[in-house]
C-alpha atoms as a PDB file:
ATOM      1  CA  UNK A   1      -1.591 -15.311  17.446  1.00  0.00           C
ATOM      2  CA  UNK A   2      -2.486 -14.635  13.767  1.00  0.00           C
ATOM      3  CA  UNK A   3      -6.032 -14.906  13.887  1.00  0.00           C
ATOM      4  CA  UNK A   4      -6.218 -13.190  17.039  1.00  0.00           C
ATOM      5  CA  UNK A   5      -4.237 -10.347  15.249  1.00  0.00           C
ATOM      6  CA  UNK A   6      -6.814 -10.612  12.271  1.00  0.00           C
ATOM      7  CA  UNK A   7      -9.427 -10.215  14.178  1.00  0.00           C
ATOM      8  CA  UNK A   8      -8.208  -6.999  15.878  1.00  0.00           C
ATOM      9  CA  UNK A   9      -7.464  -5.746  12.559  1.00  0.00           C
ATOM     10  CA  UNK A  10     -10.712  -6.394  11.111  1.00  0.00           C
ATOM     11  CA  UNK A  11     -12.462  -4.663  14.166  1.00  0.00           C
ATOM     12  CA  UNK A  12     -10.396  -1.649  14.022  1.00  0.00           C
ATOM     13  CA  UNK A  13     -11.324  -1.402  10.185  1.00  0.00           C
ATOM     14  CA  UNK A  14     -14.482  -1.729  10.444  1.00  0.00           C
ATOM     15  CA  UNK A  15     -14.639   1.637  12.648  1.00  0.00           C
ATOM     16  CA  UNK A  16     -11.669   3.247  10.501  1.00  0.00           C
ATOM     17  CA  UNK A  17     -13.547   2.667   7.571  1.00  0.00           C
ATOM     18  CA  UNK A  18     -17.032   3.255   8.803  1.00  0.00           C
ATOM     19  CA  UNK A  19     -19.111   5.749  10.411  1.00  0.00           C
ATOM     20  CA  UNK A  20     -19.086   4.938  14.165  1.00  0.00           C
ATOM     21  CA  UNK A  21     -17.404   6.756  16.878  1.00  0.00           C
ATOM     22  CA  UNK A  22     -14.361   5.807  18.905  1.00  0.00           C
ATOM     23  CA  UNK A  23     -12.509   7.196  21.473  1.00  0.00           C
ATOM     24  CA  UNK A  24      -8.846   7.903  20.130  1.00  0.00           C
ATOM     25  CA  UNK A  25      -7.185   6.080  23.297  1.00  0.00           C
ATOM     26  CA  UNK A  26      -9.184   3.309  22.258  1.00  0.00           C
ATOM     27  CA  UNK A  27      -8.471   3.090  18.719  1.00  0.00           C
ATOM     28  CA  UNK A  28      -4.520   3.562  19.539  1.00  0.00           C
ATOM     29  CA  UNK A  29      -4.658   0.393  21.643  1.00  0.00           C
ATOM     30  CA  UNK A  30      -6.834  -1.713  19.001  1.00  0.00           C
ATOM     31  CA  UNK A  31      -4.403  -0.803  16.832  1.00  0.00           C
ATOM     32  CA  UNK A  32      -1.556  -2.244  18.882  1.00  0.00           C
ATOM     33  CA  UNK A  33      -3.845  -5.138  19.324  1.00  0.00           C
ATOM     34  CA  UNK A  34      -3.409  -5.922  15.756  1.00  0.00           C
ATOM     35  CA  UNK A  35      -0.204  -5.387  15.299  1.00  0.00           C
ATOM     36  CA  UNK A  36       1.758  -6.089  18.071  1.00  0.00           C
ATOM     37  CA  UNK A  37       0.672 -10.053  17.938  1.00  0.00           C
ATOM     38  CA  UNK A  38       1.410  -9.990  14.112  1.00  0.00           C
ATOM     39  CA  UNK A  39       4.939  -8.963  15.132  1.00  0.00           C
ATOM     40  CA  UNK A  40       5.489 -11.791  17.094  1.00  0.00           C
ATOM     41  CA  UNK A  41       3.698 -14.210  14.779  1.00  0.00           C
ATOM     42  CA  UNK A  42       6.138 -13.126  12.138  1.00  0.00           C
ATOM     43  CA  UNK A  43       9.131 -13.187  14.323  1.00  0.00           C
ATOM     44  CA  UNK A  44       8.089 -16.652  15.644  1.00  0.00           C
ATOM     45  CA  UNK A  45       7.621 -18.308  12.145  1.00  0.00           C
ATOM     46  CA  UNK A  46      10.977 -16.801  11.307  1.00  0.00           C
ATOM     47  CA  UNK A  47      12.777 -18.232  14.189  1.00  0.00           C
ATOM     48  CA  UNK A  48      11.072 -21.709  13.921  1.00  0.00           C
ATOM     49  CA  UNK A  49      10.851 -22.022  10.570  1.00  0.00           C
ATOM     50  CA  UNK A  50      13.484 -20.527   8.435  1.00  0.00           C
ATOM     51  CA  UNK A  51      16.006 -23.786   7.863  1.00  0.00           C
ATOM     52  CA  UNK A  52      19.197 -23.508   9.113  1.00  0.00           C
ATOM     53  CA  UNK A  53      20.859 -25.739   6.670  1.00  0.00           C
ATOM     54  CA  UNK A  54      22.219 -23.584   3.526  1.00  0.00           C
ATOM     55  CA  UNK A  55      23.777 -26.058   2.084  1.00  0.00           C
ATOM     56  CA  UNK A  56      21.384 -26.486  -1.310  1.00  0.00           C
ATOM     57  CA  UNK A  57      19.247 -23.155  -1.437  1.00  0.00           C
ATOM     58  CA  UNK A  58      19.390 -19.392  -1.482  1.00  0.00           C
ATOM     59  CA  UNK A  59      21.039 -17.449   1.473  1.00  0.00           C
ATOM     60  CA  UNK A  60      17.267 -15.008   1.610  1.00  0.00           C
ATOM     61  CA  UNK A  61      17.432 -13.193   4.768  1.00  0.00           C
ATOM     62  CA  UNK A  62      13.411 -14.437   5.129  1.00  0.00           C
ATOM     63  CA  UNK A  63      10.386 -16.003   3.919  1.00  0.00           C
ATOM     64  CA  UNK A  64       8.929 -13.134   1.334  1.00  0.00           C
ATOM     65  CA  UNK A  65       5.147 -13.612   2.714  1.00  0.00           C
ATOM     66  CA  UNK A  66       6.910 -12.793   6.072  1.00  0.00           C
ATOM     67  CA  UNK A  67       8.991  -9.713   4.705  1.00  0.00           C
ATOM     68  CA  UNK A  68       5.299  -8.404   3.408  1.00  0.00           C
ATOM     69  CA  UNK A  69       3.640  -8.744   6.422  1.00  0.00           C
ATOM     70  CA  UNK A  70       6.563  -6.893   8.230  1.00  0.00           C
ATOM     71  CA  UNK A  71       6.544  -4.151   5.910  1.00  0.00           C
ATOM     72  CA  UNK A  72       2.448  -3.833   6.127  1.00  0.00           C
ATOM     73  CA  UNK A  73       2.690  -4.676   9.852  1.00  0.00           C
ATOM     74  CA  UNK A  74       5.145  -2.011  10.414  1.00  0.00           C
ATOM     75  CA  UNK A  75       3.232   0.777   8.117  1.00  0.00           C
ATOM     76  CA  UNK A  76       0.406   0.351   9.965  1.00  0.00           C
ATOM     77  CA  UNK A  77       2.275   0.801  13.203  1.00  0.00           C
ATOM     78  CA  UNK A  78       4.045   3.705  12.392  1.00  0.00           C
ATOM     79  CA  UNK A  79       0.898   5.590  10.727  1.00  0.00           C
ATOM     80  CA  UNK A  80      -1.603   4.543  13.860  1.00  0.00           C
ATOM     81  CA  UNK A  81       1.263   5.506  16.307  1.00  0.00           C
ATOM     82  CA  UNK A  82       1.731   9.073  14.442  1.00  0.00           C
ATOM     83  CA  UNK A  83      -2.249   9.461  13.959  1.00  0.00           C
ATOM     84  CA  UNK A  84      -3.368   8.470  17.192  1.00  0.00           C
ATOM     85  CA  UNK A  85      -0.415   8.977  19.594  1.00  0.00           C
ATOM     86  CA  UNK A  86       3.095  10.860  18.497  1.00  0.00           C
ATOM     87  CA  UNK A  87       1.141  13.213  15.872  1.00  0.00           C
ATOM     88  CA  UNK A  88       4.369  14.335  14.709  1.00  0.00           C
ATOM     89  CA  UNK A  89       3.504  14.539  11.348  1.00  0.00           C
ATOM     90  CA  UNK A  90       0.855  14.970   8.406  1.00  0.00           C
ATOM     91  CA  UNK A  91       1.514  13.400   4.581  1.00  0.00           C
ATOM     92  CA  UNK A  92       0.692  16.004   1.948  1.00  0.00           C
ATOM     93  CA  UNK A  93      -2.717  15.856   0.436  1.00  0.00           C
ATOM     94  CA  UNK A  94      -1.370  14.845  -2.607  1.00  0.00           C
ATOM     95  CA  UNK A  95      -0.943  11.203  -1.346  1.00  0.00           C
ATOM     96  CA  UNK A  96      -4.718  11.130  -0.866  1.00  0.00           C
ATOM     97  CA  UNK A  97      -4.638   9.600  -4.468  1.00  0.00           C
ATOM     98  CA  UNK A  98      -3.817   6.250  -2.761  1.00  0.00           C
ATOM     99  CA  UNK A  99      -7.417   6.496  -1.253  1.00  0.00           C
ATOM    100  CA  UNK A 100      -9.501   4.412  -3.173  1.00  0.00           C
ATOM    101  CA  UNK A 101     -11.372   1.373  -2.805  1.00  0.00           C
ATOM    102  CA  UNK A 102     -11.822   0.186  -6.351  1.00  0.00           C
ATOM    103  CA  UNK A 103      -8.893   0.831  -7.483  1.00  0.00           C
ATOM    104  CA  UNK A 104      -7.175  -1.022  -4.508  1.00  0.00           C
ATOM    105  CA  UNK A 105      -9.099  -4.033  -4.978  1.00  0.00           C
ATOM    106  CA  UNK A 106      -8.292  -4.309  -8.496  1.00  0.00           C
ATOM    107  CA  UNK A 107      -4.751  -4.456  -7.967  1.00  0.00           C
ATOM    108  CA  UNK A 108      -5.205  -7.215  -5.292  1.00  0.00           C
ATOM    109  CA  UNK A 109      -7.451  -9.132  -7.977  1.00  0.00           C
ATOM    110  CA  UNK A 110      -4.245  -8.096 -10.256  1.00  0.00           C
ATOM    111  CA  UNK A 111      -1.794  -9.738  -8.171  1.00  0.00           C
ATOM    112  CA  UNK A 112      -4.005 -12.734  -6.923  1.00  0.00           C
ATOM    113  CA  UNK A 113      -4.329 -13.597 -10.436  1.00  0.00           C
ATOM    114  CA  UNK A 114       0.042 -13.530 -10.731  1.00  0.00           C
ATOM    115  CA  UNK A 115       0.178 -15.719  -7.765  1.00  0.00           C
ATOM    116  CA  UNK A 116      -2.120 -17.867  -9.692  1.00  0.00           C
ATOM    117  CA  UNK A 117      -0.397 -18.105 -13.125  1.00  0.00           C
ATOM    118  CA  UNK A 118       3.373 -18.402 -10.848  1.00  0.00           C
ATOM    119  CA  UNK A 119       2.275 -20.915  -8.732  1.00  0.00           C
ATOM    120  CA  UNK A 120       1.062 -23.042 -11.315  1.00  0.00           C
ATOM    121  CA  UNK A 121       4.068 -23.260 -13.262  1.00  0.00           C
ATOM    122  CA  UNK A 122       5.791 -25.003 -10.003  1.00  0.00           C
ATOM    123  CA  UNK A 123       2.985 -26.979  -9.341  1.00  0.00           C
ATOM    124  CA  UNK A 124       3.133 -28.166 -13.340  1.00  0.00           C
ATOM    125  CA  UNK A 125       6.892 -29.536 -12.139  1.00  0.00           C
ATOM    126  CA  UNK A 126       6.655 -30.465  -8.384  1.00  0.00           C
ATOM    127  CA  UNK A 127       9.094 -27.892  -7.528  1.00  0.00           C
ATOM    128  CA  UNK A 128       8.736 -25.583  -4.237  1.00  0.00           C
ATOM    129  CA  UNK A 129       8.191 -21.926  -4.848  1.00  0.00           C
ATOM    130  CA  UNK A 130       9.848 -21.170  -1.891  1.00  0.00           C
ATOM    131  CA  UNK A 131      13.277 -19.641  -1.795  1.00  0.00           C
ATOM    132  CA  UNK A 132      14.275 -21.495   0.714  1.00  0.00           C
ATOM    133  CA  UNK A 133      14.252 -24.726  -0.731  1.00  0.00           C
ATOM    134  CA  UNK A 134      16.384 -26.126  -3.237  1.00  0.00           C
ATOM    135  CA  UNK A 135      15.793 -25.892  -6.945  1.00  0.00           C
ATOM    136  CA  UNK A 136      15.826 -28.241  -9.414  1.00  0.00           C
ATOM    137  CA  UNK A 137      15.666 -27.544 -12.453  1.00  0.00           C
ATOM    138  CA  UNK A 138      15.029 -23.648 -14.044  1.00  0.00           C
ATOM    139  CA  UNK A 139      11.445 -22.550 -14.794  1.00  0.00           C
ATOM    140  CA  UNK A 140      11.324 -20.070 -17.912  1.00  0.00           C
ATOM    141  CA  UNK A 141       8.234 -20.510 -19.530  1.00  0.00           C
ATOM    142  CA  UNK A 142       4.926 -19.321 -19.085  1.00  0.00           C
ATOM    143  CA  UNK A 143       4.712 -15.936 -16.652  1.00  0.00           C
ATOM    144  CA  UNK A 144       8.332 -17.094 -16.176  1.00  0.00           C
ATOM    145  CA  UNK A 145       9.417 -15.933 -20.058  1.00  0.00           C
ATOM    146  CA  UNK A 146       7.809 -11.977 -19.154  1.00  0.00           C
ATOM    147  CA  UNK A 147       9.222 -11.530 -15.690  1.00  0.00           C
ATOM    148  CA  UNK A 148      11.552 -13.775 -13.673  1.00  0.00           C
ATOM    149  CA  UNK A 149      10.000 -12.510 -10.604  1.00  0.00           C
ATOM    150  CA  UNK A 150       6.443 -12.521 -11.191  1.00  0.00           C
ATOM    151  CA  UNK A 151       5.422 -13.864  -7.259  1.00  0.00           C
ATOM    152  CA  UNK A 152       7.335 -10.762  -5.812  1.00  0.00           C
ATOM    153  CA  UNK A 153       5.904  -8.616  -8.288  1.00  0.00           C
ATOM    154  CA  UNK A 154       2.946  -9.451  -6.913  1.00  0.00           C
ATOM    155  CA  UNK A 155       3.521  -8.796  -3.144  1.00  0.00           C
ATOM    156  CA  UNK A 156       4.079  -5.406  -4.376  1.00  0.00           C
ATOM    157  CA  UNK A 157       1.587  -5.065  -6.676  1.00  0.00           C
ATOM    158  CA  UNK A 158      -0.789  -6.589  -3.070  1.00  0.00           C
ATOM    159  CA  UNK A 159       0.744  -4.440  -0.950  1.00  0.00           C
ATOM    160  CA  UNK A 160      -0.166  -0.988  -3.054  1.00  0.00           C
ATOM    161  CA  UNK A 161      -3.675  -2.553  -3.348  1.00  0.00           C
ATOM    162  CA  UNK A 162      -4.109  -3.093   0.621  1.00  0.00           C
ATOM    163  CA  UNK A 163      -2.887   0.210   1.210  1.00  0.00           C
ATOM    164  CA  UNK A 164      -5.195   2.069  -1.058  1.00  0.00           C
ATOM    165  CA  UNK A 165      -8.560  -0.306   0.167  1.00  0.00           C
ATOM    166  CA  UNK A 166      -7.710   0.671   4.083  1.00  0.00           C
ATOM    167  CA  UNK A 167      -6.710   3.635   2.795  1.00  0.00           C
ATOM    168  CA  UNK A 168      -3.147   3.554   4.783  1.00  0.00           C
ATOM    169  CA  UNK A 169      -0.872   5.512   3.235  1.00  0.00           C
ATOM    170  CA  UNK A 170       1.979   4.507   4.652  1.00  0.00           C
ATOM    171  CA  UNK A 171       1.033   0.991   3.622  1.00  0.00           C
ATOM    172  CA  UNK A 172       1.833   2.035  -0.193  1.00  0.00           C
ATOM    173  CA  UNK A 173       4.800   4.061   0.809  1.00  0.00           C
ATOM    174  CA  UNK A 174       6.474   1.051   2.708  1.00  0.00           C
ATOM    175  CA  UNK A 175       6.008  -0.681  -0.737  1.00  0.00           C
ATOM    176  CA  UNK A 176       9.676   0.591  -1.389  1.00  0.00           C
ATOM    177  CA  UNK A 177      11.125  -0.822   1.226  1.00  0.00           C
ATOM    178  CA  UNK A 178       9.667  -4.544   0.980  1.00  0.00           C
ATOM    179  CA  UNK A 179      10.554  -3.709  -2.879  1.00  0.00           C
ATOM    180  CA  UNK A 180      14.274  -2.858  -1.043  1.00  0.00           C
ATOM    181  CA  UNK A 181      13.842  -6.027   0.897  1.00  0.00           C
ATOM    182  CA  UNK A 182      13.235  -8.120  -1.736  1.00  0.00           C
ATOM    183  CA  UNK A 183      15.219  -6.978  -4.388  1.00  0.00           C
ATOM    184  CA  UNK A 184      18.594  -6.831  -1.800  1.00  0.00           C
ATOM    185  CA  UNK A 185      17.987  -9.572   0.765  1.00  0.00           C
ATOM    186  CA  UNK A 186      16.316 -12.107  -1.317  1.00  0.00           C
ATOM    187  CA  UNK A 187      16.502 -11.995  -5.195  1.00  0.00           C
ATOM    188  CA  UNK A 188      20.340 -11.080  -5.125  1.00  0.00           C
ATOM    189  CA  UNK A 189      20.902 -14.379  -2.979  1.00  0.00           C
ATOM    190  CA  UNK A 190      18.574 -15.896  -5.525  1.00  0.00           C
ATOM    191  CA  UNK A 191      20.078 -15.368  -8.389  1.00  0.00           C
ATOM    192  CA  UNK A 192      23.764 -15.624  -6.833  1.00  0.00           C
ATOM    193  CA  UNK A 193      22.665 -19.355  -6.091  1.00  0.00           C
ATOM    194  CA  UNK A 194      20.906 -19.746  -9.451  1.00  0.00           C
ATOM    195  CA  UNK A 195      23.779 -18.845 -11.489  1.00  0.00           C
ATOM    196  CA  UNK A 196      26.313 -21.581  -8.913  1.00  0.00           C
ATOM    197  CA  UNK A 197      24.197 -23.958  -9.539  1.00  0.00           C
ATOM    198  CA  UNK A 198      22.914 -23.743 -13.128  1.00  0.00           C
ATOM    199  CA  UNK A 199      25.538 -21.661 -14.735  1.00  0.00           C
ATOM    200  CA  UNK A 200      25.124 -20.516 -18.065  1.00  0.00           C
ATOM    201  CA  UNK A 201      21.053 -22.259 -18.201  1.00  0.00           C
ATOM    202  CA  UNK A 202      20.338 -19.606 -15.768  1.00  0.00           C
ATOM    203  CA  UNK A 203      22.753 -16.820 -17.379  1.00  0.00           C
ATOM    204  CA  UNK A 204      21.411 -17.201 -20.528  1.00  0.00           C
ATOM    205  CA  UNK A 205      17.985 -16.947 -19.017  1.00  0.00           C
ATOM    206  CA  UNK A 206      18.858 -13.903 -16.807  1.00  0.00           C
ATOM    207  CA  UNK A 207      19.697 -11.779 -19.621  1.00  0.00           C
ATOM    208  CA  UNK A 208      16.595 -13.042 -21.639  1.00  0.00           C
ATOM    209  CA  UNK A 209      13.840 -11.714 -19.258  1.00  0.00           C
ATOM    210  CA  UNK A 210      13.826  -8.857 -16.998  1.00  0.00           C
ATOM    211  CA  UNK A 211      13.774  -8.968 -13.645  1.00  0.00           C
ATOM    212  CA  UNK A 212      10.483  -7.552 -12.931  1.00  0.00           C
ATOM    213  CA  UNK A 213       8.759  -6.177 -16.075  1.00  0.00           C
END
């Protein structure tokens, strides 16, 4: 289902973002091609497997990968839907300034290289990045000691870069509301389980480094 749903996308950009012709009909239903099989993809790794035993980890409402997908998955619905269908609407030029190719790819380099430096810090200590697992000890060093959420910084930072290389608006506007997603629905639980289970380690830590930058 995912790499039928990449394929899709990766026709349909390669008429959005070239010079070919396509009937609007047409492009409308590759879009929903793409997306609608990454909407079940997402719901189906959800449902199979986010643990149901909260016993030793964070109460996150999902996997963040998956809330980033949903939130570029659903930006690209609603701005295909509304170009292509609905046409209920037009952004303001002004938001053109999220057009641009180099600039998007150097944020995804950007973030890449976060994911790099964040994941290595776990890998240095065996621990599992993801919050659904339970942690063991606190990591504070490294890209740890300048933001205590460097690997969601990143999904945001990726998700402004995607948007501006497809040049999808609404991709970079539905930044705030993974940012939304994250902050509410997974870091709160995060740090609420942190700060049970480490105490003042992880206080003391909290108030050292910010949350983002």
């Amino acid at each position: 289902m995912f790499f039928y749903s990449l394929s899709n996308y990766y026709e349909f950009f390669s008429w959005y973002l070239g010079d070919e012709q396509m009937i609007i009909e047409d492009a409308y239903q590759l879009s929903l091609l793409s997306s609608i099989p990454m909407f079940i993809f997402i719901f189906l790794i959800h449902f199979f497997y986010y643990p149901k035993d909260n016993s030793d980890r964070a109460n996150v409402i999902s996997f963040p990968p998956i809330i980033f997908l949903f939130s570029v998955n659903l930006a690209f619905t609603i701005s295909m839907s509304n170009m292509y269908y609905f046409q209920i609407y037009e952004l303001p030029e002004i938001f053109n300034i999220f057009r641009s190719t180099n600039m998007g790819l150097l944020l995804i380099i950007f973030a890449l290289i976060i994911f790099y430096f964040s994941l290595n810090e776990f890998n240095k200590k065996n621990e599992d990045p993801i919050p659904t697992s339970p942690s063991n000890l606190i990591i504070d060093y490294g890209i740890y000691s300048l933001t205590r959420n460097p690997m969601y910084l990143a999904l945001l930072i990726m998700q402004i870069g995607i948007g501006m290389i497809l040049s999808v608006i609404h991709i970079v506007i539905f930044t705030l509301i993974t940012y939304f997603i994250l902050k509410n629905y997974v870091i709160f639980p995060e740090e609420e389980y942190l700060e049970n289970k480490f105490g003042d380690e992880y206080i003391k830590y909290k108030n050292s480094v910010n949350r983002w930058i």
